[in-house]
Protein backbone atom coordinates (compact mmCIF):
# COMPACT_ATOMS: atom_id res chain seq x y z
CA UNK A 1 -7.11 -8.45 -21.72
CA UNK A 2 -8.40 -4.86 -20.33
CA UNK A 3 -6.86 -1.95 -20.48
CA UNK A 4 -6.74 -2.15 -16.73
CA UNK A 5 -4.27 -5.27 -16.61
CA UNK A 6 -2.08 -3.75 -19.79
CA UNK A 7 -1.50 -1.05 -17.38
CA UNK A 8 -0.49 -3.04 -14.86
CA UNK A 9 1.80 -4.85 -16.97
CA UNK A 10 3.74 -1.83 -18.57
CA UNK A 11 3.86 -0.58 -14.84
CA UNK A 12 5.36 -3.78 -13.80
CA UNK A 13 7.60 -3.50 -16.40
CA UNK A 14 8.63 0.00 -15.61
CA UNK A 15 9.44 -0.43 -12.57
CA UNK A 16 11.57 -3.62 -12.90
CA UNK A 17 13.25 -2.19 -15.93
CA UNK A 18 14.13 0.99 -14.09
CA UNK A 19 15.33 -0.69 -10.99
CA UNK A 20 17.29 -2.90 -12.90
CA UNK A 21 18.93 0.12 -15.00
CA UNK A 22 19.92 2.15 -11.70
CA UNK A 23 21.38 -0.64 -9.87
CA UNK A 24 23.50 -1.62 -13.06
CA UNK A 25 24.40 1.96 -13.62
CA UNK A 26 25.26 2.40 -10.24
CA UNK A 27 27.30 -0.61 -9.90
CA UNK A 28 29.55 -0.07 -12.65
CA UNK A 29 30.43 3.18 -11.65
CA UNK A 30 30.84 2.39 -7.36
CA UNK A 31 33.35 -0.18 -8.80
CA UNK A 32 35.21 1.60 -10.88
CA UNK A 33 35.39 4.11 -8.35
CA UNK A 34 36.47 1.46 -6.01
CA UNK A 35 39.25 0.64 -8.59
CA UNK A 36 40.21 4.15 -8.93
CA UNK A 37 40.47 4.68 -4.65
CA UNK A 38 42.26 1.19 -4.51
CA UNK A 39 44.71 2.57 -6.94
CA UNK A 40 45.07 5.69 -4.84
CA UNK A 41 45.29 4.12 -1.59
CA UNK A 42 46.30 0.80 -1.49
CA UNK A 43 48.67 -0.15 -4.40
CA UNK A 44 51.21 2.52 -2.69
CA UNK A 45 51.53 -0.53 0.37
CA UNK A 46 52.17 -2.77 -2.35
CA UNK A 47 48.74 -4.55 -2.65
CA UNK A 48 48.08 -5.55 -6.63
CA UNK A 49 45.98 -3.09 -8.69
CA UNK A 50 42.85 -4.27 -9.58
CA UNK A 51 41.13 -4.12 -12.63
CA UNK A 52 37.54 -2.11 -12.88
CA UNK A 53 35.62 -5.06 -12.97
CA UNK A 54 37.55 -6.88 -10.19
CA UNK A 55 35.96 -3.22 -8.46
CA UNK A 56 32.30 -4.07 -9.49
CA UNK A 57 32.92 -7.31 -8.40
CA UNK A 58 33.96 -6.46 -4.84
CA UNK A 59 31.69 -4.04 -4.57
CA UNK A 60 28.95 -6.30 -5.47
CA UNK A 61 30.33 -7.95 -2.50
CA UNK A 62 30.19 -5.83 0.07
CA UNK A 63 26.62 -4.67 -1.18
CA UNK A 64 25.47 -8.36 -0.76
CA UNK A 65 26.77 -8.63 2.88
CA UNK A 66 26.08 -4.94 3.83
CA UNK A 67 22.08 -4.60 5.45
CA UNK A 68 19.59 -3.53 2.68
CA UNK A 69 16.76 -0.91 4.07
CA UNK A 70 13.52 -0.55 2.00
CA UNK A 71 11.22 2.02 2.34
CA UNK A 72 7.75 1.62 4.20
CA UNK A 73 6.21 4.03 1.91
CA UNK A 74 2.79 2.85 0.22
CA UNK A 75 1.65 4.49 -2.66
CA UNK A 76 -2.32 4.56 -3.34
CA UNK A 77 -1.73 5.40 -6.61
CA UNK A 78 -0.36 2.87 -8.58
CA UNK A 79 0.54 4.53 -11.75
CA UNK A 80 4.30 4.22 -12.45
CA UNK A 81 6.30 7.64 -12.71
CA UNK A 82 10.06 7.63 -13.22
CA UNK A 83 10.80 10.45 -10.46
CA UNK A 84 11.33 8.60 -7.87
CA UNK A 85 13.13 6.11 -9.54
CA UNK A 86 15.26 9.15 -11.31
CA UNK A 87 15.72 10.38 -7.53
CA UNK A 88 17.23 7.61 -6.00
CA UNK A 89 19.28 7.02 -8.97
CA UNK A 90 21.16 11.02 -8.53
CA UNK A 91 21.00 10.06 -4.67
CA UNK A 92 23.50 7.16 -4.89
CA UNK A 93 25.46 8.15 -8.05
CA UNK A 94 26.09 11.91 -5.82
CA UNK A 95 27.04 9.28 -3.13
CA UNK A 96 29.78 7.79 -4.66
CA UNK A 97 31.19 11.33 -6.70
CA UNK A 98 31.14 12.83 -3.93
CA UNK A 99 33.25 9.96 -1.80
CA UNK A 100 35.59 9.69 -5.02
CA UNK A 101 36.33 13.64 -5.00
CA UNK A 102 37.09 13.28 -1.50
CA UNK A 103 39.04 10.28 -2.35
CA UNK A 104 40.51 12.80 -4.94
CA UNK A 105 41.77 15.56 -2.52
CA UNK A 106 43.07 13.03 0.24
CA UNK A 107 44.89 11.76 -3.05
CA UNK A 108 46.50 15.22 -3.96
CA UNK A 109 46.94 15.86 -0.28
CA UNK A 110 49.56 12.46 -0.26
């Protein structure tokens, strides 16, 4: 094998493995911050509390049926670098702290 295709393969591999890491990350925390705001907000009308990984699981559902968007971008260079990858994983995570502290102080607000 060249060194050519052993690149290839580790960058393969780096991407998939760092894709896969951020959207597991991710996921665990959107649903237990989907347990914590269900907790806050709809267990007072006397809906059932849910567990954190009955969160992840609905939130996994609504992920599935909500419209994915992929980027356009092409990349000439092919070497795999984990900024991007390390960017959209502080984008979404900010995301979802930031709707949970404004979950937070509607919370303290009640």
């Amino acid at each position: 094998m060249a060194k050519h295709d052993d690149d290839a393969i580790w960058n393969l591999f780096g991407r998939v493995g760092g894709v896969s890491l951020i959207v597991l990350v991710s996921t665990v925390f959107r649903g237990y911050v989907f347990s914590v705001l269900w907790l806050w907000f709809a267990v007072p009308f006397g809906v059932m509390p849910i567990t954190v990984v009955h969160g992840i699981g609905i939130s996994v559902l609504f992920r599935l049926l909500m419209p994915h968007q992929f980027s356009n971008k092409t990349d000439n260079d092919t070497k795999f670098t984990w900024e991007p990858l390390l960017t959209e994983f502080l984008t979404v995570n900010l995301a979802i702290a930031i709707t949970w502290g404004m979950g937070a102080i509607l919370n303290a607000l009640m």
